[in-house]
Protein backbone atom coordinates (compact mmCIF):
# COMPACT_ATOMS: atom_id res chain seq x y z
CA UNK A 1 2.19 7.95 -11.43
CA UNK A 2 4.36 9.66 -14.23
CA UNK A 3 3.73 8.76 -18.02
CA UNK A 4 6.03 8.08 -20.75
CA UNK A 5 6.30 11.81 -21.55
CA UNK A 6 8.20 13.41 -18.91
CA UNK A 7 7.40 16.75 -19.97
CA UNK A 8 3.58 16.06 -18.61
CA UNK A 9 3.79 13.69 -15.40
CA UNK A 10 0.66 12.02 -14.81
CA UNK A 11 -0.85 10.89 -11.81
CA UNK A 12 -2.99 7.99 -11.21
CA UNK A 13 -6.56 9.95 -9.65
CA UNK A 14 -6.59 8.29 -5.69
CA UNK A 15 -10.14 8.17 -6.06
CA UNK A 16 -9.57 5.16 -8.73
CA UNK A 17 -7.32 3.88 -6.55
CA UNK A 18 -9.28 4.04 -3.89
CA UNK A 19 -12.77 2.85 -5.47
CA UNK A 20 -14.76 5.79 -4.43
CA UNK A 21 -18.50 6.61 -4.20
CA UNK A 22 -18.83 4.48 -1.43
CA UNK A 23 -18.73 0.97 -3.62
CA UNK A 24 -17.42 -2.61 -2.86
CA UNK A 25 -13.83 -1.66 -1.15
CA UNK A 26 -11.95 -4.22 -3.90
CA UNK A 27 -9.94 -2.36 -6.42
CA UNK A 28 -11.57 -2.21 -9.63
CA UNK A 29 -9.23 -3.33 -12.64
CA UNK A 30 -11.15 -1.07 -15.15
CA UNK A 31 -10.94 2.00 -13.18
CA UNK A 32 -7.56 2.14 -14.12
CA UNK A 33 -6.90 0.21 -17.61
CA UNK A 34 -7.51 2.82 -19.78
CA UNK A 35 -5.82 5.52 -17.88
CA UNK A 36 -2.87 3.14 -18.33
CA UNK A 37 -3.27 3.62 -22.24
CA UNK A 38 -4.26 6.50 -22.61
CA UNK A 39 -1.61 8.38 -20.99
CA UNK A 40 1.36 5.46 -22.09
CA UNK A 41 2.05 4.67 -18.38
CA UNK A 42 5.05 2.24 -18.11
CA UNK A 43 5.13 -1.44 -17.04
CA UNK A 44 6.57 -0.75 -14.06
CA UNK A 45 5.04 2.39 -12.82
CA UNK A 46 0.94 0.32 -13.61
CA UNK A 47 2.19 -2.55 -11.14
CA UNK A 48 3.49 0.21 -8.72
CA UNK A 49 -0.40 1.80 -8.98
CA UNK A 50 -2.02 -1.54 -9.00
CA UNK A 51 -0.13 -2.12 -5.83
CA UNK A 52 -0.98 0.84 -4.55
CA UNK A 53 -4.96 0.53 -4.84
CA UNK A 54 -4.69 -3.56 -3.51
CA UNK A 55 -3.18 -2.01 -0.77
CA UNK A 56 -5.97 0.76 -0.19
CA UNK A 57 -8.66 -1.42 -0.11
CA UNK A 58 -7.48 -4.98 0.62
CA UNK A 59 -5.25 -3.66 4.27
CA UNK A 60 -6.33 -0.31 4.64
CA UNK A 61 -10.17 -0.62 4.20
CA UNK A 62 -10.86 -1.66 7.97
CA UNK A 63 -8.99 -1.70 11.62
CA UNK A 64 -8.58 -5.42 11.87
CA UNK A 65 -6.58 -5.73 8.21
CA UNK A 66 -4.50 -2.85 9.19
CA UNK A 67 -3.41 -4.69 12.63
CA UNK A 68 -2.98 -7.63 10.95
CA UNK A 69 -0.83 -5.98 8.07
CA UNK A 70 1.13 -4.55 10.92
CA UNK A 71 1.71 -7.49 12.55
CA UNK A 72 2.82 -9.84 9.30
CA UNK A 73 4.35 -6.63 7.26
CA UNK A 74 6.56 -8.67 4.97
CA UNK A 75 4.16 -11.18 4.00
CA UNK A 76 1.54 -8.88 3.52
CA UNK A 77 4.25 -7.02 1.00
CA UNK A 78 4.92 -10.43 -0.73
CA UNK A 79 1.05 -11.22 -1.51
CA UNK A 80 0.71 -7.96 -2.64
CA UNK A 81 3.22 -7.61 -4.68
CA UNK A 82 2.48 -10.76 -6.75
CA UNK A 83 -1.29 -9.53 -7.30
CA UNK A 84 0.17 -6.12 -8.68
CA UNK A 85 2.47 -8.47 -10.69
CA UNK A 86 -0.30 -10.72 -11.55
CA UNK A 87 -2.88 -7.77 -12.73
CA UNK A 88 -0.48 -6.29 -14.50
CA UNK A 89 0.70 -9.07 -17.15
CA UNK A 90 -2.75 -10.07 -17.69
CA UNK A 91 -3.69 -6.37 -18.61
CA UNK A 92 -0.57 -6.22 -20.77
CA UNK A 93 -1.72 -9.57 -22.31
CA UNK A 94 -5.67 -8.20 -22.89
CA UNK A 95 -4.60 -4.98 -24.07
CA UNK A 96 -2.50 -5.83 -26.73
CA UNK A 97 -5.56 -6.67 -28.83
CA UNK A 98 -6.33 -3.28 -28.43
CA UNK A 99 -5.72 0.08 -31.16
CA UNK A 100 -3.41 1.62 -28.08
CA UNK A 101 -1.28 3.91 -30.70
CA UNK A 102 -4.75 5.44 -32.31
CA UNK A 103 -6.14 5.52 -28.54
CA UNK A 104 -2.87 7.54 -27.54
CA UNK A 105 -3.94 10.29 -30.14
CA UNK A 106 -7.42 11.10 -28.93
CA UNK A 107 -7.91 14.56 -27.37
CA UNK A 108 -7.78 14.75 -23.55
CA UNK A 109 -11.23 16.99 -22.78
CA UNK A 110 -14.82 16.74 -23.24
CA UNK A 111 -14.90 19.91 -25.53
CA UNK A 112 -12.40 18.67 -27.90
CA UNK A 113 -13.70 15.57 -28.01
CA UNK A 114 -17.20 16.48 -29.01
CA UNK A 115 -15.87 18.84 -31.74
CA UNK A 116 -13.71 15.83 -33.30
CA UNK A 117 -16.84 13.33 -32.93
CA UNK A 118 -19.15 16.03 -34.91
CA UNK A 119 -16.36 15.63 -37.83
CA UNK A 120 -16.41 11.82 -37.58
CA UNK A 121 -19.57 10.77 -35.95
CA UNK A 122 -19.09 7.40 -36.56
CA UNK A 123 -15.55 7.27 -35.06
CA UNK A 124 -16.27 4.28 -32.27
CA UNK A 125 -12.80 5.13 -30.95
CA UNK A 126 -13.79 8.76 -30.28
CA UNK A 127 -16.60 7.46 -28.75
CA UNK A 128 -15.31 5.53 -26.16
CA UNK A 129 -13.05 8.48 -25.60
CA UNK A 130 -15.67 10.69 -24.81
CA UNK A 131 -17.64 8.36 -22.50
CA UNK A 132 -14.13 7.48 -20.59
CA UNK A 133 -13.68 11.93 -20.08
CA UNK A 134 -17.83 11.53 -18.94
CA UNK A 135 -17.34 8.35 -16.99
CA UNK A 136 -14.54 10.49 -14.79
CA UNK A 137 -16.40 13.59 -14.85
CA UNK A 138 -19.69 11.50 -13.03
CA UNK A 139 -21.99 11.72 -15.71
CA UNK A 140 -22.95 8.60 -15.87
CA UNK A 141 -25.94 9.21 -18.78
CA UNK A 142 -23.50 10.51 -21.30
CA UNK A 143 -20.77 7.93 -20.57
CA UNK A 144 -23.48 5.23 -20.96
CA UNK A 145 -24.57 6.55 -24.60
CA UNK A 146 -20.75 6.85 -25.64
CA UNK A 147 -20.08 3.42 -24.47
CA UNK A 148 -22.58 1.86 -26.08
CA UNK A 149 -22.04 3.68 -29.62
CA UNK A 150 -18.43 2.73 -29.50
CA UNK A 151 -19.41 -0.88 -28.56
CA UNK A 152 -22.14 -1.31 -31.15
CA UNK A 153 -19.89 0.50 -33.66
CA UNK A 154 -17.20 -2.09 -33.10
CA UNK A 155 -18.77 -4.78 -32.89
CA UNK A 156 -18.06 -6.26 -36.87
CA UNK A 157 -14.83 -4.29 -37.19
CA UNK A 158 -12.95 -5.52 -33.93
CA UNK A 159 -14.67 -7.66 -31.48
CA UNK A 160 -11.58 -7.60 -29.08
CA UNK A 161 -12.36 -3.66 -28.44
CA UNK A 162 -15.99 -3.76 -28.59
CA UNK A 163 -15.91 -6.03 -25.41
CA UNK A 164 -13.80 -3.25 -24.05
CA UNK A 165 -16.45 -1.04 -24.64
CA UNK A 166 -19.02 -2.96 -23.15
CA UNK A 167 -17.23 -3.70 -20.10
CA UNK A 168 -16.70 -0.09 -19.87
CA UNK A 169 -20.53 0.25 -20.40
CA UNK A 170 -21.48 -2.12 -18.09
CA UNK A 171 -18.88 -0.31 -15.33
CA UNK A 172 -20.67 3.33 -16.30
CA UNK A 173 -23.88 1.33 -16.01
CA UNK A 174 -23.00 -0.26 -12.49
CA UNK A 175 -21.69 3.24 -11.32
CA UNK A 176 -25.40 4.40 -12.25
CA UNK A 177 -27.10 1.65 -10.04
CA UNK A 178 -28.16 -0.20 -13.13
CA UNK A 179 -27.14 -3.29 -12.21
CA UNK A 180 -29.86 -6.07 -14.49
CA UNK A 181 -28.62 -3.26 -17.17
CA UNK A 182 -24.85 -3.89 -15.97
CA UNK A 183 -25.47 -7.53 -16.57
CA UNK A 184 -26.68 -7.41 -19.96
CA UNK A 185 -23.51 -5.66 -20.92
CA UNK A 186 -21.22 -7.54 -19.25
CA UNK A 187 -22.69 -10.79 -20.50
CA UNK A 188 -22.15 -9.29 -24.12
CA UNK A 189 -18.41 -8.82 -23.57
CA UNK A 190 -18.74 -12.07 -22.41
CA UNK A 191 -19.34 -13.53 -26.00
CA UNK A 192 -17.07 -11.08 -27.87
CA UNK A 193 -13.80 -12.35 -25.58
CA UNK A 194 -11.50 -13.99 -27.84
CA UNK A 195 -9.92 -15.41 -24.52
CA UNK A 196 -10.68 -16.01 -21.20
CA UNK A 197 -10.16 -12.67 -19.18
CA UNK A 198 -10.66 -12.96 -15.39
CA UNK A 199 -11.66 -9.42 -14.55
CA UNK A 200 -14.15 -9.56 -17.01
CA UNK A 201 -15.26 -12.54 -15.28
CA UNK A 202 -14.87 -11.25 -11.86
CA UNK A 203 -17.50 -8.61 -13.51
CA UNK A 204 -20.03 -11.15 -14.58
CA UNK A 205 -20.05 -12.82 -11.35
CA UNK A 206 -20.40 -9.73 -9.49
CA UNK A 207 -23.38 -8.29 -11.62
CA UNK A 208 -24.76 -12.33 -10.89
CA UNK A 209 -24.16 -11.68 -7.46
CA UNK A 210 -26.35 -8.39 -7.46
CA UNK A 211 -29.06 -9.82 -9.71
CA UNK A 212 -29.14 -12.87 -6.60
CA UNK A 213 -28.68 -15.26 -9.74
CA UNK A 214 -26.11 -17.48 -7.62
CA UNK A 215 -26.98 -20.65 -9.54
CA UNK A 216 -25.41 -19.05 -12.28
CA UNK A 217 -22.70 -17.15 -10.68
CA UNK A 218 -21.53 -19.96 -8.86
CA UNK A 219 -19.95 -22.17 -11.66
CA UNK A 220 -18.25 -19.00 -12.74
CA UNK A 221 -17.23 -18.55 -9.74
CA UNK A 222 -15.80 -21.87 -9.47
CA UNK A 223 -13.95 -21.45 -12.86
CA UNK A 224 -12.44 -18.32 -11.99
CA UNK A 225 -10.28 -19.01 -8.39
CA UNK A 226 -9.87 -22.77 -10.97
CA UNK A 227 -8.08 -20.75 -13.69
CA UNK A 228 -6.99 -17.56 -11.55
CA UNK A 229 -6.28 -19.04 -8.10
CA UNK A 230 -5.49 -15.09 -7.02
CA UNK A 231 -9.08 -13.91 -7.90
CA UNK A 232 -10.47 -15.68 -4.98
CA UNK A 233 -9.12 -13.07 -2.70
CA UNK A 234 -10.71 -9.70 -4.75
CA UNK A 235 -13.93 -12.22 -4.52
CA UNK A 236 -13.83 -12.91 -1.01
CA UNK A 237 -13.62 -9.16 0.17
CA UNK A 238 -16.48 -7.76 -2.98
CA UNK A 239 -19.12 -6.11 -0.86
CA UNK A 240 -21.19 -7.44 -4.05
CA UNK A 241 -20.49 -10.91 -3.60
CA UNK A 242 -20.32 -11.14 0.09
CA UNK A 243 -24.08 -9.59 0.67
CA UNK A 244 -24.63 -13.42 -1.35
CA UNK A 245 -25.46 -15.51 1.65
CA UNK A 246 -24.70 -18.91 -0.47
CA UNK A 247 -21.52 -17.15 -1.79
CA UNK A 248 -20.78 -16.39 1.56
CA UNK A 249 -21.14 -20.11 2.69
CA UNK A 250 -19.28 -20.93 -0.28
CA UNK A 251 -16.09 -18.75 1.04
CA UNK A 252 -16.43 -20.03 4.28
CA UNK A 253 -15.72 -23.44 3.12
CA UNK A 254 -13.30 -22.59 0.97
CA UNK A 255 -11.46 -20.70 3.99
CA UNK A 256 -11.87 -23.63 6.19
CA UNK A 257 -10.59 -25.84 3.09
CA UNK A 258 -7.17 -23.55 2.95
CA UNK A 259 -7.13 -24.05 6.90
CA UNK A 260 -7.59 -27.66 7.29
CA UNK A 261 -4.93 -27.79 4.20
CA UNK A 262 -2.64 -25.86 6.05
CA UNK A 263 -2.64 -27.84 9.21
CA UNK A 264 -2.37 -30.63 7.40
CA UNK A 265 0.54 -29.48 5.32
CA UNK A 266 2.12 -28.12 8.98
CA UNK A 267 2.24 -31.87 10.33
CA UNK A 268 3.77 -33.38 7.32
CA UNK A 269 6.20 -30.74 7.04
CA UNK A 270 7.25 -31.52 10.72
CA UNK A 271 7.51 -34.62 10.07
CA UNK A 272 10.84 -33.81 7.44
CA UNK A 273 11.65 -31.52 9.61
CA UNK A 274 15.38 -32.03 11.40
CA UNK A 275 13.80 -30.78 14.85
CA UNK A 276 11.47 -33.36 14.89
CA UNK A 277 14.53 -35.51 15.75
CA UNK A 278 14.32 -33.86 19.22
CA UNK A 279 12.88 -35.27 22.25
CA UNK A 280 11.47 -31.91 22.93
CA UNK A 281 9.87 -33.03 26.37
CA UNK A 282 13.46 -33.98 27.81
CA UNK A 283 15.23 -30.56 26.16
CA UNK A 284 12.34 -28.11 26.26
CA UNK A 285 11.80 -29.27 29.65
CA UNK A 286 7.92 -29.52 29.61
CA UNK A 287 5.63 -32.32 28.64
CA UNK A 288 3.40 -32.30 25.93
CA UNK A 289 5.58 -30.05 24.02
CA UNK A 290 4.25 -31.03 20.66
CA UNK A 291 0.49 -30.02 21.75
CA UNK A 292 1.81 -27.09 23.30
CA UNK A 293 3.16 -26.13 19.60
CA UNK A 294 0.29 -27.17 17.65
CA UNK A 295 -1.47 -24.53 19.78
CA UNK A 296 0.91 -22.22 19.04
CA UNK A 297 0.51 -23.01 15.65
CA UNK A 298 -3.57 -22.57 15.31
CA UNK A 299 -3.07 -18.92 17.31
CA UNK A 300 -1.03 -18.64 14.44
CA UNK A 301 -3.14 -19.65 11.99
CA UNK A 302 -6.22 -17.68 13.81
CA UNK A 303 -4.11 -13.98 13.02
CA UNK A 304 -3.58 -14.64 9.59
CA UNK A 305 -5.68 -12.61 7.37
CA UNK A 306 -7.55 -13.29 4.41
CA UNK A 307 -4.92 -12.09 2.37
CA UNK A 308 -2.55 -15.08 3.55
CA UNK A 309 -4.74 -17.80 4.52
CA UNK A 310 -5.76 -17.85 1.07
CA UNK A 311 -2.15 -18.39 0.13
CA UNK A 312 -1.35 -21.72 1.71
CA UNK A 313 1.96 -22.18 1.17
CA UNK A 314 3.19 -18.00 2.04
CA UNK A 315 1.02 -19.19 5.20
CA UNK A 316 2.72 -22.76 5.94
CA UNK A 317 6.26 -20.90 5.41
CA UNK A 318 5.03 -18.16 7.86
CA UNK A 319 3.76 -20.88 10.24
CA UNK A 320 6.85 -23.17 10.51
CA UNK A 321 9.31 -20.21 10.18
CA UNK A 322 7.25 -18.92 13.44
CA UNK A 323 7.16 -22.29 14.98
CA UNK A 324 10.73 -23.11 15.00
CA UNK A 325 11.09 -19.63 16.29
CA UNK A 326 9.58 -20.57 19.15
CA UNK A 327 11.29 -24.07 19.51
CA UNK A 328 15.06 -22.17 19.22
CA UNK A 329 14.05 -19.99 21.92
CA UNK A 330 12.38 -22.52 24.51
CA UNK A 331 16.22 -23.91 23.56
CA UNK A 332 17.73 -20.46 24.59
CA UNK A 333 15.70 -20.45 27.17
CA UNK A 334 16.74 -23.81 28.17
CA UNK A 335 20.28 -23.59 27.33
CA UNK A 336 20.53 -20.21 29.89
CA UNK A 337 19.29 -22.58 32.51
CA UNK A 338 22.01 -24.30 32.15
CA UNK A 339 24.53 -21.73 31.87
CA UNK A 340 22.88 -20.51 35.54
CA UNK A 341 23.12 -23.82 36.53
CA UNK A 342 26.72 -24.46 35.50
CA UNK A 343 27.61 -20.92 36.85
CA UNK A 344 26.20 -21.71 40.38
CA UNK A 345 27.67 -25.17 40.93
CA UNK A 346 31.05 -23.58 39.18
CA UNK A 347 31.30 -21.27 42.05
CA UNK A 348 30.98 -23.90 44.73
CA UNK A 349 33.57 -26.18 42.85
CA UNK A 350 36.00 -22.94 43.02
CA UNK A 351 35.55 -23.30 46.70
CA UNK A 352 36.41 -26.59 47.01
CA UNK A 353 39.26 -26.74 44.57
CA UNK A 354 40.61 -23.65 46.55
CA UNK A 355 40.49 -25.33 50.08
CA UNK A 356 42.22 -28.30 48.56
CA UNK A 357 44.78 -26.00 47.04
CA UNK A 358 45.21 -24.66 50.99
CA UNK A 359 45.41 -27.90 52.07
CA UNK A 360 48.05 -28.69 49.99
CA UNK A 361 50.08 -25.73 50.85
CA UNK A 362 49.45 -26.41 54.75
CA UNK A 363 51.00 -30.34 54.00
CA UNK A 364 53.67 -28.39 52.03
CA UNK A 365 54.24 -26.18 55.08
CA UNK A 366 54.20 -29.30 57.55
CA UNK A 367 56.91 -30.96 55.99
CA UNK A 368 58.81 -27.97 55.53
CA UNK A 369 58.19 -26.91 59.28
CA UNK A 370 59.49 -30.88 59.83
CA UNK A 371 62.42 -30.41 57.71
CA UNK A 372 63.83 -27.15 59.58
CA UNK A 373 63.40 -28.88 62.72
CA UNK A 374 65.53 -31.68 61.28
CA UNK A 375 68.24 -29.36 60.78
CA UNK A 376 68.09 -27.40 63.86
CA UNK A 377 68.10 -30.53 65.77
CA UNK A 378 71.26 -31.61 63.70
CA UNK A 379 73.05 -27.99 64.50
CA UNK A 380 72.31 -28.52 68.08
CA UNK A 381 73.62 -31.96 68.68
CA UNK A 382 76.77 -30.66 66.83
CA UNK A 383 76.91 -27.76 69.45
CA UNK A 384 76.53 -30.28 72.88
CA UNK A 385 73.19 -28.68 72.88
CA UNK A 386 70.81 -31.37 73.69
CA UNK A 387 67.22 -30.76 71.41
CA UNK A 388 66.30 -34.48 70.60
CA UNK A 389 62.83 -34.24 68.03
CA UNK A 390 59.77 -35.80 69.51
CA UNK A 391 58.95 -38.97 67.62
CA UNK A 392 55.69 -38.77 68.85
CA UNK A 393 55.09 -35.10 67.38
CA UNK A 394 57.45 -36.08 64.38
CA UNK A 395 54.68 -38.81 63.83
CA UNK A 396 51.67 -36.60 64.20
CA UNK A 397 52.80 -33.79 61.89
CA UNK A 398 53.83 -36.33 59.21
CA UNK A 399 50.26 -38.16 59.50
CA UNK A 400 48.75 -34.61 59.48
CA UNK A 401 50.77 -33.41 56.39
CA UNK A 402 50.21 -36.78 54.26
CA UNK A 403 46.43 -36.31 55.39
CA UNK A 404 46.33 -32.94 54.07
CA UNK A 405 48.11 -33.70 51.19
CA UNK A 406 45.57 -36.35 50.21
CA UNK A 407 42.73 -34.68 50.86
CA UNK A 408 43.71 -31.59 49.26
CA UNK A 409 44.31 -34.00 45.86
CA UNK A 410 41.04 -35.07 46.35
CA UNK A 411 38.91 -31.91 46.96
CA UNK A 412 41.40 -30.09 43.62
CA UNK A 413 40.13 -32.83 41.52
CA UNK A 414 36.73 -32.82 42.73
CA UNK A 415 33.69 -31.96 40.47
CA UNK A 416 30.12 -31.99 41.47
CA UNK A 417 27.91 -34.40 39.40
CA UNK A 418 25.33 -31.72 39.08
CA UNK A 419 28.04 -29.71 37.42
CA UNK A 420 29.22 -32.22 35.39
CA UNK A 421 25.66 -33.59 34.37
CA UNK A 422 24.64 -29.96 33.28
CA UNK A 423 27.93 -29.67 31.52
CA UNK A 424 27.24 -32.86 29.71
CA UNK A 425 23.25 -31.58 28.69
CA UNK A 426 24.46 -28.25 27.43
CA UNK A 427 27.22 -29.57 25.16
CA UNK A 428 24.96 -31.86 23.80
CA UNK A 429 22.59 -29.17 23.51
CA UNK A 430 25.32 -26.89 21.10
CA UNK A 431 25.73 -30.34 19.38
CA UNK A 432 22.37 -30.78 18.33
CA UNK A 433 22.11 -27.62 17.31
CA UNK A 434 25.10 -27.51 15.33
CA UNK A 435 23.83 -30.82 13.68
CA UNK A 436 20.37 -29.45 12.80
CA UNK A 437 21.94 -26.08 11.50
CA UNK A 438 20.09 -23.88 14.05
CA UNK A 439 21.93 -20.97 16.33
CA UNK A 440 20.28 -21.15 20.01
């Protein structure tokens, strides 16, 4: 992840990404905020990150969220990207409280750091510096005395950084398995927010969580998914949280809540929906079609992961988008029965139609055969040579011909009704499905 100086492209560290040291899986906010000032990376480029690290440890931490990824790529993408998106304009809107210019300036090791703090040991900025440099080097001790300096320091002079400080402090704290510590920092920043900030309450609630405080957690808790709908999923998949059995109970409610809403949502939307107009026992050609798609519709429902189920209406698009899928190609399906169908009686038909065209040619031939004799008998009697024409057989090949001829009218214009009713059902088939703006 480059910085605004292209002469020195920084990287985001994976392990931040990644939330190492074998912690909660969510992606931590704070790993990454103050890398993001520190080294001026861009807008763009601390979504792309953010993105990044959702990705690592919402989809890739287990089997199951990687299948399911796999399986519903594009919404997976969507959800994700509007976290990143998400994240990243409330960080822009936290941080702007925040010296960023003066933070820009600090020096970037632990040896340069010191020898500017013995200059200007009260410097609270230099401070934090220098527990952010111990904080990524793992010494956890050191970045919890820094922290706390630069919080305490701050405190009277700019309230909006020293909760910074203590939520760093708290996160140094929480990375050295003080967690009743953790709280007490946490809770600080708490009271020094000038606004509400969602990580920070993530933070408190997972610190509440570890403390097994869940009567106080749990109105936070509430508040939070209330105010930042898109916090419930980093919630839901906090190893912190989730080792809470009444949290858990409480997101198993809520995920049967986003379920039952979905459904819901699902019938009402079929309702409006211009398939609905379809008697889908007579064209599908199967009875109890519409349980046979509600079925469909709770496998559906039963793939989704986390990530979408807590997004009802990505989820209800996904849904009906899949079950009219399935209704256009039980109509393809159907409509190629037909076109069998038609096909098979069409052939027969071309046999009929083809002995009444030899019909007609052998009535055509009749006559013709009548008319030579006609003349021949008409030569002859003009020659004294006596070949008088059988009335009898004269009779007989004129009943024959007209017989033919009739017949052969009859079998040309013939159609089977099978034909013709399969005809009719796949016209009206391409009709309705003109009129409801669907291609079968």
């Amino acid at each position: 992840m480059q910085s605004n100086d292209k002469r020195n492209p920084i990287r985001v560290p994976i392990d931040t990404l990644l939330s190492a040291d074998g912690q909660s899986p969510v992606f931590y906010l704070i790993n990454v905020e103050y890398f993001f000032i520190y080294h001026g990376v861009k807008a763009n480029e601390a979504k792309r990150a953010i993105r990044k690290g959702l990705s690592n440890n919402l989809i890739n931490a287990n089997g199951d969220l990687k299948r399911k990824a796999a399986q519903w790529q594009e919404e997976h993408y969507i959800v994700l990207e509007n976290l990143a998106l998400e994240l990243s304009l409330e960080l822009k809107r936290q941080h702007k409280h925040l010296p960023i210019a003066a933070m820009k300036r600090l020096p970037p090791d632990i040896k340069t750091a010191r020898q500017s703090l013995t200059k200007t040991p009260n410097d609270h900025l230099c401070h934090f510096h220098l527990g952010w440099l111990y904080l990524n080097a793992k010494n956890y001790a050191l970045a919890e005395r820094h922290f706390n300096v630069a919080a305490l320091q701050s405190q009277a002079i700019n309230p909006s950084f020293s909760c910074f400080a203590y939520r760093h402090l708290a996160h140094a704290r929480f990375k050295n398995n003080k967690y009743s510590q953790a709280l007490l920092a946490t809770e600080t920043a708490c009271t020094l927010s000038q606004s509400y900030n969602p990580e920070l309450q993530f933070e408190r609630i997972r610190f509440l969580s570890r403390a097994q405080r869940t009567t106080q957690a749990m109105p936070h808790l509430a508040a939070l998914i209330s105010k930042a709908p898109h916090y419930e999923i980093f919630t839901f998949h906090d190893t912190s949280i989730q080792q809470n059995p009444s949290l858990q109970r409480f997101f198993k409610r809520a995920r049967e809540k986003h379920t039952i809403n979905i459904q819901r949502q699902l019938i009402e939307r079929w309702k409006n929906d211009p398939l609905h107009l379809l008697n889908l026992d007579r064209e599908l050609g199967h009875e109890d079609s519409i349980m046979i798609l509600q079925q469909k519709q709770r496998e559906i429902l039963l793939k989704l992961s986390p990530l979408l189920i807590f997004n009802e209406a990505l989820s209800i698009n996904l849904i009906q988008k899949r079950s009219r899928s399935i209704i256009i190609s039980s109509l393809n399906m159907r409509k190629q029965q037909y076109i069998y169908g038609i096909e098979g009686h069409q052939k027969l038909a071309n046999k009929i139609h083809q002995t009444g065209q030899w019909m007609l040619y052998a009535a055509v031939v009749s006559l013709i055969a009548l008319g030579l004799s006609y003349v021949l008998s008409t030569i002859a009697d003009l020659l004294n040579f006596g070949l008088p024409i059988n009335l009898y057989v004269q009779s007989l090949v004129v009943g024959c011909a007209l017989g033919l001829a009739l017949f052969g009218a009859v079998l040309l214009h013939f159609t089977p009704r099978k034909l013709s009713d399969l005809i009719r059902q796949k016209q009206r088939l391409d009709e309705i499905s003109s009129r409801l703006g669907v291609s079968t």
